[in-house]
PDB file of N, CA and C in Angstrom:
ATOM      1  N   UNK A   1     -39.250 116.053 -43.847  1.00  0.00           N
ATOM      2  CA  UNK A   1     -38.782 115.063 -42.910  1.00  0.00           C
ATOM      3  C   UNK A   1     -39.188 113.679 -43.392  1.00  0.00           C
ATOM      4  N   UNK A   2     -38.367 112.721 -43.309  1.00  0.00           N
ATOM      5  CA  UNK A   2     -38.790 111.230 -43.907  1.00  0.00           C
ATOM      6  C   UNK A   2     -39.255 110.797 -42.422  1.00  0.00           C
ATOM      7  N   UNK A   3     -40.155 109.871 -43.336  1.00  0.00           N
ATOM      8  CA  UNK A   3     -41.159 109.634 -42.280  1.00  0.00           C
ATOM      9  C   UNK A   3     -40.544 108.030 -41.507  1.00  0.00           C
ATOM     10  N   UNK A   4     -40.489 107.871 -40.226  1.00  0.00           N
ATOM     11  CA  UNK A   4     -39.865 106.706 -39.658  1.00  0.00           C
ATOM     12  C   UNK A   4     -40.753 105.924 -38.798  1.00  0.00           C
ATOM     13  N   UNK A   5     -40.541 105.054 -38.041  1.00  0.00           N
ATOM     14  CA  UNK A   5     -41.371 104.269 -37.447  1.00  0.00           C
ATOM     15  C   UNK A   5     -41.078 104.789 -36.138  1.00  0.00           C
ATOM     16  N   UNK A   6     -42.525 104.582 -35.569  1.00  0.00           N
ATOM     17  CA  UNK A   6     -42.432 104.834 -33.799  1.00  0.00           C
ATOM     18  C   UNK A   6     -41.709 104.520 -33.389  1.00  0.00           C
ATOM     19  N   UNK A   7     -40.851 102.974 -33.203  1.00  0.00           N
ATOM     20  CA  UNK A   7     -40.246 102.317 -32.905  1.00  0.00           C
ATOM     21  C   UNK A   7     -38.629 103.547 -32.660  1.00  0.00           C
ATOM     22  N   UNK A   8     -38.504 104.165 -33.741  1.00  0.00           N
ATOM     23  CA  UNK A   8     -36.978 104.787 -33.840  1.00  0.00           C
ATOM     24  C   UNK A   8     -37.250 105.764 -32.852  1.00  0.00           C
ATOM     25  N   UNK A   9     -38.334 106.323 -32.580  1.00  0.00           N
ATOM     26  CA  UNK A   9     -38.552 107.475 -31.533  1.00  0.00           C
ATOM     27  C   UNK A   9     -38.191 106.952 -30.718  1.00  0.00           C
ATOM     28  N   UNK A  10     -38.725 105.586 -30.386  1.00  0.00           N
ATOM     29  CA  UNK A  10     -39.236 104.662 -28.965  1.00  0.00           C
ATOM     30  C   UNK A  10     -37.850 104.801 -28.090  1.00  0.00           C
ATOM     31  N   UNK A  11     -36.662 104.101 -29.496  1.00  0.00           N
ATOM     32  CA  UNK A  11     -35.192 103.635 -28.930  1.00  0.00           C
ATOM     33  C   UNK A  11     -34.539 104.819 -28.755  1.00  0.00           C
ATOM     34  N   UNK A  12     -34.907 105.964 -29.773  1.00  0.00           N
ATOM     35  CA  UNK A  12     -34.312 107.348 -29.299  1.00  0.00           C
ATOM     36  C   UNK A  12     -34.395 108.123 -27.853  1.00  0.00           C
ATOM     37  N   UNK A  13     -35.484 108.183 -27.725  1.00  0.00           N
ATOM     38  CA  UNK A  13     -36.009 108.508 -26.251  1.00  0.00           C
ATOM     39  C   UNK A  13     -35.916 107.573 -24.877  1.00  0.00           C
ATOM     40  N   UNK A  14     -35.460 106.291 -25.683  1.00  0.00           N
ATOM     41  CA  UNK A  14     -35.007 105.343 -24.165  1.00  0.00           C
ATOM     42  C   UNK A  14     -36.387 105.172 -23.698  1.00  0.00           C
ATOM     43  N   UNK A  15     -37.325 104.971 -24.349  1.00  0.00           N
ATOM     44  CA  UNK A  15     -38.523 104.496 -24.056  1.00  0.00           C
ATOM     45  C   UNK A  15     -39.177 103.939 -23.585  1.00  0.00           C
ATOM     46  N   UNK A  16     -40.671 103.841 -23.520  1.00  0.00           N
ATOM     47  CA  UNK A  16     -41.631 102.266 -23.415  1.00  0.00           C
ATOM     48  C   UNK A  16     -42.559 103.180 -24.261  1.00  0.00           C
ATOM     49  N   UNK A  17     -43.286 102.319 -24.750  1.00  0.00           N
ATOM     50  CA  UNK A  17     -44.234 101.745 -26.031  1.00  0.00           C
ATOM     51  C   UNK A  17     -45.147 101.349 -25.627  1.00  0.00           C
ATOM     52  N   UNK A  18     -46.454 102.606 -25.226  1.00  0.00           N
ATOM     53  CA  UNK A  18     -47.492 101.568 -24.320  1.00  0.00           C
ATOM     54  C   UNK A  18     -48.818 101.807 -25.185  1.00  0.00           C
ATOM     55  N   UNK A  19     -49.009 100.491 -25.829  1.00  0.00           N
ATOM     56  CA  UNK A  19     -50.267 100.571 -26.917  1.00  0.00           C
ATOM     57  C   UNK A  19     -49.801 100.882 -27.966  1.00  0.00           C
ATOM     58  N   UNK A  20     -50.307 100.696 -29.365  1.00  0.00           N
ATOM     59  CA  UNK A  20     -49.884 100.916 -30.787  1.00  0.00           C
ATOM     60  C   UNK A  20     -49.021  99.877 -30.875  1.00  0.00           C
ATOM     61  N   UNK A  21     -48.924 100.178 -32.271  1.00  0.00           N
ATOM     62  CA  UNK A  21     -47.819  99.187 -33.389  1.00  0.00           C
ATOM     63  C   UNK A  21     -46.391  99.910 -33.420  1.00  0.00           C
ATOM     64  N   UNK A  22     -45.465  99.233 -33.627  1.00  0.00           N
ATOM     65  CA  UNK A  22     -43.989  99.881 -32.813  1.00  0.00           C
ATOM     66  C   UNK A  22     -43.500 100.526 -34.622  1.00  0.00           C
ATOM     67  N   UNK A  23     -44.548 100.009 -35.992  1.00  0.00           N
ATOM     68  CA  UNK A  23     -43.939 100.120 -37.341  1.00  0.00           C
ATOM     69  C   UNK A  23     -44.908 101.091 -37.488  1.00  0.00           C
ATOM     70  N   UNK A  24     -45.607 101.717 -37.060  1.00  0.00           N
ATOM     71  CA  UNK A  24     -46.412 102.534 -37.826  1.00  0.00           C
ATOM     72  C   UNK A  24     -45.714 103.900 -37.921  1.00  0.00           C
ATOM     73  N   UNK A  25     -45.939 105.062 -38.852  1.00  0.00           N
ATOM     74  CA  UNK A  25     -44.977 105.746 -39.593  1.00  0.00           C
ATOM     75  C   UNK A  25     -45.287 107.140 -39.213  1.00  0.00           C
ATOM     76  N   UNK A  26     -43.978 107.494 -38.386  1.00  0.00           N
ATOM     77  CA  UNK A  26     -44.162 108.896 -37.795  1.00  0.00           C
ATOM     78  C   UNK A  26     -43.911 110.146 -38.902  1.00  0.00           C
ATOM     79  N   UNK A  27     -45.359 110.910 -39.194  1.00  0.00           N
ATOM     80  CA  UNK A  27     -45.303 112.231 -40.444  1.00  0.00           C
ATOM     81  C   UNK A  27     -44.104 113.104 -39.577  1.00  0.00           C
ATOM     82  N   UNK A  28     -44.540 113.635 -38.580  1.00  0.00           N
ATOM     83  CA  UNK A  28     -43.908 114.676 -37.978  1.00  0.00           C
ATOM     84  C   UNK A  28     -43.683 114.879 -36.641  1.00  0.00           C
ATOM     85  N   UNK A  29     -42.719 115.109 -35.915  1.00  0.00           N
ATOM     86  CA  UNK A  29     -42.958 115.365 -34.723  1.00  0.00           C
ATOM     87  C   UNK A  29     -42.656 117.284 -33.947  1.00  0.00           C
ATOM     88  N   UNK A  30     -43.660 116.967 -33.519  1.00  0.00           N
ATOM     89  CA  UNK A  30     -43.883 118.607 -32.761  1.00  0.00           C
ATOM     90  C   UNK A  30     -44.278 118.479 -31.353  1.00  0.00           C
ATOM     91  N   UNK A  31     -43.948 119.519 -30.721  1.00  0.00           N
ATOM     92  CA  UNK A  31     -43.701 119.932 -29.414  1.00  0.00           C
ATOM     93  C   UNK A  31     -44.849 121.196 -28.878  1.00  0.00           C
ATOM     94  N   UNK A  32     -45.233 121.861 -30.161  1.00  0.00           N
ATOM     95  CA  UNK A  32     -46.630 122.806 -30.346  1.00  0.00           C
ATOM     96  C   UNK A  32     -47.947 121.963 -30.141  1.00  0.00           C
ATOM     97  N   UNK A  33     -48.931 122.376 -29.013  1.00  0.00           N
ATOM     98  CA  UNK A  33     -49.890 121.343 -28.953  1.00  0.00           C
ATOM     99  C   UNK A  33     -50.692 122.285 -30.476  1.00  0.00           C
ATOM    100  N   UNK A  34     -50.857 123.291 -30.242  1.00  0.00           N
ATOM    101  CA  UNK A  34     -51.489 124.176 -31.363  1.00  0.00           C
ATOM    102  C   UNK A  34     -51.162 123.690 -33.123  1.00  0.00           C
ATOM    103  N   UNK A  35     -50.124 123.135 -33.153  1.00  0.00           N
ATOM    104  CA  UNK A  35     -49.717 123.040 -34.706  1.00  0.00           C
ATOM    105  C   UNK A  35     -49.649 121.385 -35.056  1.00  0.00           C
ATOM    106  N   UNK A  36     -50.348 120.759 -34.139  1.00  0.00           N
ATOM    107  CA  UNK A  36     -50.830 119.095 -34.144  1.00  0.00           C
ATOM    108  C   UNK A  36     -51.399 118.747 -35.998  1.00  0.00           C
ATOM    109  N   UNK A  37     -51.173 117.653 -36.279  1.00  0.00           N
ATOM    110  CA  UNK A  37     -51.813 117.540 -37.069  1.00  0.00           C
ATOM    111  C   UNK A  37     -51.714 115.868 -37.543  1.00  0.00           C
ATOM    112  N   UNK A  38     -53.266 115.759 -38.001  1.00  0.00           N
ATOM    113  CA  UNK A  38     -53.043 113.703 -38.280  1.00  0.00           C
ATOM    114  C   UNK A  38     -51.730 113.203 -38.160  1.00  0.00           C
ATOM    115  N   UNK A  39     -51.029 112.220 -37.868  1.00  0.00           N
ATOM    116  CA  UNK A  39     -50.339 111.329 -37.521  1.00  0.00           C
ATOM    117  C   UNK A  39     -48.660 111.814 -37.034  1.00  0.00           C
ATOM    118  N   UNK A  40     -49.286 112.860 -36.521  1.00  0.00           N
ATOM    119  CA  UNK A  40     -48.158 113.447 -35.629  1.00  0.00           C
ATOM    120  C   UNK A  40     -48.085 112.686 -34.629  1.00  0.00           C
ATOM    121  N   UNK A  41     -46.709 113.079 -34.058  1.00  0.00           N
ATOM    122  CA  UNK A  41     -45.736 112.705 -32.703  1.00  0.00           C
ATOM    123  C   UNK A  41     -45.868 113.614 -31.758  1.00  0.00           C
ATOM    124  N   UNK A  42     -46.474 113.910 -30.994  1.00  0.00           N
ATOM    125  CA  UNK A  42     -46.560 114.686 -30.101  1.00  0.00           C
ATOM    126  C   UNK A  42     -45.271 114.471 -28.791  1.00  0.00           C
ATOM    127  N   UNK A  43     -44.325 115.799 -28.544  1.00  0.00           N
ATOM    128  CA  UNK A  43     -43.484 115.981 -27.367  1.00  0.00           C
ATOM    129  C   UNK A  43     -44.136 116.746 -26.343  1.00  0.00           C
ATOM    130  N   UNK A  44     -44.853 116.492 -25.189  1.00  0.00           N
ATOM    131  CA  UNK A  44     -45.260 116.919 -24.137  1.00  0.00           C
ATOM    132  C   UNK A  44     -44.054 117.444 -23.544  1.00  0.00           C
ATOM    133  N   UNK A  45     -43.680 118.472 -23.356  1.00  0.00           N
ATOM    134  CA  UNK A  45     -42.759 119.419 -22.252  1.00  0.00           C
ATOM    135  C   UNK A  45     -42.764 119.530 -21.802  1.00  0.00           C
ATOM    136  N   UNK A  46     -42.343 119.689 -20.552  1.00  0.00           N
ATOM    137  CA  UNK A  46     -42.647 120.124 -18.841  1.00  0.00           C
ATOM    138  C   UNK A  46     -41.406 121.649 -18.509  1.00  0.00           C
ATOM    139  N   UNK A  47     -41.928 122.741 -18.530  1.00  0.00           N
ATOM    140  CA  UNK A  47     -41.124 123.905 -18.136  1.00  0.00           C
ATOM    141  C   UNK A  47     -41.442 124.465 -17.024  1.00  0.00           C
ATOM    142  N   UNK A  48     -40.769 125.624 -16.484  1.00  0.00           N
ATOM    143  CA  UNK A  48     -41.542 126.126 -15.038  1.00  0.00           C
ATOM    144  C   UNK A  48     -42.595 126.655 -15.565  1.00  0.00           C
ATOM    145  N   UNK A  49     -43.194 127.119 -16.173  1.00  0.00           N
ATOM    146  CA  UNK A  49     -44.563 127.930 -16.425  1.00  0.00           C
ATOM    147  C   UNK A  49     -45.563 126.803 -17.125  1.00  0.00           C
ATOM    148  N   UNK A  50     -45.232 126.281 -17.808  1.00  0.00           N
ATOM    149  CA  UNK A  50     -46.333 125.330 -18.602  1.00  0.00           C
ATOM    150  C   UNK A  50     -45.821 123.893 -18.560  1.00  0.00           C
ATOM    151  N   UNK A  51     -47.150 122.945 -18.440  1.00  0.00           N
ATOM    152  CA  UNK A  51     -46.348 121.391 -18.750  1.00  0.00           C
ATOM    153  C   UNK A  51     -47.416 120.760 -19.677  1.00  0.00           C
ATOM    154  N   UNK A  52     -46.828 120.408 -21.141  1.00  0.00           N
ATOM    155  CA  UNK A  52     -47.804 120.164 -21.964  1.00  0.00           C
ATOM    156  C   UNK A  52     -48.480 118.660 -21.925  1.00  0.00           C
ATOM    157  N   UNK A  53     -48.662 118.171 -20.988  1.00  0.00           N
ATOM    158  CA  UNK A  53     -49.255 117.212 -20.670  1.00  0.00           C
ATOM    159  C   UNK A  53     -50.662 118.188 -20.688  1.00  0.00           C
ATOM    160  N   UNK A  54     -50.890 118.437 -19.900  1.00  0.00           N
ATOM    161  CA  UNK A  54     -52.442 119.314 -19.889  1.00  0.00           C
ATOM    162  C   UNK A  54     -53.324 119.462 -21.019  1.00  0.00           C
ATOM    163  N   UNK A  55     -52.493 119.469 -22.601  1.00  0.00           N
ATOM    164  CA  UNK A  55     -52.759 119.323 -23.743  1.00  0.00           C
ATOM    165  C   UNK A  55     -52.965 118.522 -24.105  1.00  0.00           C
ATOM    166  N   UNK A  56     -52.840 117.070 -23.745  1.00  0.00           N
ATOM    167  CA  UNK A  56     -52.668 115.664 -24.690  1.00  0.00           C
ATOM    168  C   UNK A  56     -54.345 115.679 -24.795  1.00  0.00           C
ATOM    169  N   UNK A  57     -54.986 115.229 -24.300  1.00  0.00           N
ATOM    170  CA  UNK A  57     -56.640 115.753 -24.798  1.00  0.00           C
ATOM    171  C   UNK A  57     -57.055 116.761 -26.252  1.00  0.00           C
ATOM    172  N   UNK A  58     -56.529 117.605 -26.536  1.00  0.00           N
ATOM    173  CA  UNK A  58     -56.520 118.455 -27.253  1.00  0.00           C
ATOM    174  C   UNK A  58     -55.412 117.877 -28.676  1.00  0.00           C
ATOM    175  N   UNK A  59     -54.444 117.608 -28.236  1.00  0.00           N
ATOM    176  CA  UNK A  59     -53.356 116.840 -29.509  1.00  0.00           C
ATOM    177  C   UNK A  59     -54.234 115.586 -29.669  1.00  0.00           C
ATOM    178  N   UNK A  60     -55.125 114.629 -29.067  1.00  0.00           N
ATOM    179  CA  UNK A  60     -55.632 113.665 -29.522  1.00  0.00           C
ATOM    180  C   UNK A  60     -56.346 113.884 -30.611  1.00  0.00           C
ATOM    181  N   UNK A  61     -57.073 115.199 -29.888  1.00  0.00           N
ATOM    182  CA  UNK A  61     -58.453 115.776 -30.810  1.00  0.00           C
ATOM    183  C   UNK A  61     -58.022 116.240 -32.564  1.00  0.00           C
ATOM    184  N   UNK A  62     -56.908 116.578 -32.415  1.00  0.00           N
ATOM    185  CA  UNK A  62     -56.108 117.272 -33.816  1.00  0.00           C
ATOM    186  C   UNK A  62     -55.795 116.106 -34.586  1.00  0.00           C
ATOM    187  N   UNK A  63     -55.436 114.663 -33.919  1.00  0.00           N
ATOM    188  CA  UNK A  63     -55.033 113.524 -34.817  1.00  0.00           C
ATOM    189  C   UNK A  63     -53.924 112.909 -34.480  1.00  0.00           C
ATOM    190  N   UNK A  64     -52.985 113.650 -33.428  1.00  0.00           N
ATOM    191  CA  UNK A  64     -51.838 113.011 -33.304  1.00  0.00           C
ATOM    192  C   UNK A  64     -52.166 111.804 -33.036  1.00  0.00           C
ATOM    193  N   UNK A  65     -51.023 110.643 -33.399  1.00  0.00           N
ATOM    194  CA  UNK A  65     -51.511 109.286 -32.916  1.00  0.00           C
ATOM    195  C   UNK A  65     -50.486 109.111 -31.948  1.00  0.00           C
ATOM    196  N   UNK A  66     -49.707 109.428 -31.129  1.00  0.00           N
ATOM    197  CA  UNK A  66     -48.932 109.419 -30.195  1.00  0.00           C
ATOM    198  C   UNK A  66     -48.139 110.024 -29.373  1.00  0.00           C
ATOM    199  N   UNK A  67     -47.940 110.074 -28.750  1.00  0.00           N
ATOM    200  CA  UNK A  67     -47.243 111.218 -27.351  1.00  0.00           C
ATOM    201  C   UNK A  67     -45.768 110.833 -27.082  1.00  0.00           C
ATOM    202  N   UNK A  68     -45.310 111.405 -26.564  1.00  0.00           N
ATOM    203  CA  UNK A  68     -44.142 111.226 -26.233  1.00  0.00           C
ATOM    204  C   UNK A  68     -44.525 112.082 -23.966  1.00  0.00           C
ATOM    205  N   UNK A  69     -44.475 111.143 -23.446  1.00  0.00           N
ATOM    206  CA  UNK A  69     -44.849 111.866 -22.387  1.00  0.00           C
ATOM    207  C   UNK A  69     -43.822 110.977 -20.959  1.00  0.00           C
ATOM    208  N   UNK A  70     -44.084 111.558 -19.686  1.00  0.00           N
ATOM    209  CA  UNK A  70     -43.278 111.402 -18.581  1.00  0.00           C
ATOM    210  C   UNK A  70     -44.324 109.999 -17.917  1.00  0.00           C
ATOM    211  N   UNK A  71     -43.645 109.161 -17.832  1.00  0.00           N
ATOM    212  CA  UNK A  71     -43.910 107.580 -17.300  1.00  0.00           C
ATOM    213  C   UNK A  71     -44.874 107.961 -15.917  1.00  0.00           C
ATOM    214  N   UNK A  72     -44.806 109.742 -15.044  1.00  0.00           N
ATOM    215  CA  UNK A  72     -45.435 109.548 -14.007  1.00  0.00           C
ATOM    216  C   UNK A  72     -46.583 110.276 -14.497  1.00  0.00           C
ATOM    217  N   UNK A  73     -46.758 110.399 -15.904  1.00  0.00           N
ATOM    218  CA  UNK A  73     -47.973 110.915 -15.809  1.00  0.00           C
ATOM    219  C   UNK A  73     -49.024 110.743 -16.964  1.00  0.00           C
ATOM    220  N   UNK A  74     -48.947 109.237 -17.060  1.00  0.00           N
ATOM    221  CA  UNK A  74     -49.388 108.248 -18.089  1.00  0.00           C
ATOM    222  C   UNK A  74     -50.918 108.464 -17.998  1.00  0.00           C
ATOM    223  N   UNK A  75     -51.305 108.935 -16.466  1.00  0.00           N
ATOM    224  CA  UNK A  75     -52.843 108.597 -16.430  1.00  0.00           C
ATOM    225  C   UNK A  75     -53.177 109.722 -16.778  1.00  0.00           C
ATOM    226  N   UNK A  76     -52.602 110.945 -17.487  1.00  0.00           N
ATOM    227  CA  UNK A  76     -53.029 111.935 -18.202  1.00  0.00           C
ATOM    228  C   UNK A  76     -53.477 111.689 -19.957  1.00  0.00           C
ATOM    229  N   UNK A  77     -52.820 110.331 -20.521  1.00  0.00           N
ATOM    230  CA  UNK A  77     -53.027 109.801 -21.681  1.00  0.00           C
ATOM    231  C   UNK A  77     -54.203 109.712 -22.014  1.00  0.00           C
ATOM    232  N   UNK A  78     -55.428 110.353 -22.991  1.00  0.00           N
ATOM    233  CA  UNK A  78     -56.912 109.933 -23.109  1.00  0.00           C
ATOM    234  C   UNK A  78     -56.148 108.565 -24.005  1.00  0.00           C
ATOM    235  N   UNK A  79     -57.530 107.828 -24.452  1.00  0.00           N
ATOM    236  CA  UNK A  79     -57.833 106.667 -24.535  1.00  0.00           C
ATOM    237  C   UNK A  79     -57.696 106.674 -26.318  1.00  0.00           C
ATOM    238  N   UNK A  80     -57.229 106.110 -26.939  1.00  0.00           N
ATOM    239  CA  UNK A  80     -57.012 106.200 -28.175  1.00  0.00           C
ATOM    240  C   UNK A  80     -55.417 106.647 -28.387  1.00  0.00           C
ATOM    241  N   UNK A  81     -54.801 107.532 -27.763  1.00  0.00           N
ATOM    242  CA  UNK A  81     -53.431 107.927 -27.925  1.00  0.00           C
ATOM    243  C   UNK A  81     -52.612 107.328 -27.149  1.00  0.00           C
ATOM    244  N   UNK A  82     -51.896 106.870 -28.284  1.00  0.00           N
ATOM    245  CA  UNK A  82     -50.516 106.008 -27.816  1.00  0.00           C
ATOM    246  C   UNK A  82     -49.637 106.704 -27.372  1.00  0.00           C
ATOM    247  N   UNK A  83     -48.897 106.189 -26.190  1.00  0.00           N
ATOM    248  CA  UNK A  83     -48.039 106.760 -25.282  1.00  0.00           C
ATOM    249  C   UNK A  83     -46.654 106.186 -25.886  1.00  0.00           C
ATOM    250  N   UNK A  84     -45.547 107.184 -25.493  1.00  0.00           N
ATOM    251  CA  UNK A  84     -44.156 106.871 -25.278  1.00  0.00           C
ATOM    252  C   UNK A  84     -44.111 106.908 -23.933  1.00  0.00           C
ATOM    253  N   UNK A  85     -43.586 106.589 -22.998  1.00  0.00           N
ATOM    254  CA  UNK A  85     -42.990 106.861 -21.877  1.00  0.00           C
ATOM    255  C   UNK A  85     -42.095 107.197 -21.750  1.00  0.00           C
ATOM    256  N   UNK A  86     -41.320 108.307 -21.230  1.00  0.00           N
ATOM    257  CA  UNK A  86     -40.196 108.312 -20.865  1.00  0.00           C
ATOM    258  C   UNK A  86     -39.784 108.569 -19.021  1.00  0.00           C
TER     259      UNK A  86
END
């Protein structure tokens, strides 16, 4: 995968950009909190059985530098990981 700037996620997802640099360079993005890794994109999911918000603590811990998560549940973001909003 070529690696792109947050920014293209940001406008893809119809975003907000809360904290971080909008150029810094997304390795990968995954939806597995388990298969996280340094300067991943993290997609938080929300399904009937699981909502991976509950994980962002844990994807911080692995390296991701940013989330992709739901605007109502920002105050689940630890401190160091940059949020998408959607």
């Amino acid at each position: 995968m070529e690696a792109l700037p947050l920014q293209f996620y940001v406008k893809a997802a119809h975003g907000t950009l809360v904290g971080g640099l909008p150029d810094r360079a997304v390795l990968r993005v995954v939806t597995d909190s388990r298969r996280v890794l340094p300067g991943d994109l993290f997609v938080a999911l929300t399904g009937e059985n699981h909502d991976a918000h509950d994980h962002l603590g844990e994807v911080a811990a692995r390296g991701a530098f940013a989330a992709v998560v739901s605007e109502s549940r920002l105050e689940h973001v630890p401190a160091g990981l940059v949020a998408v909003a959607v």
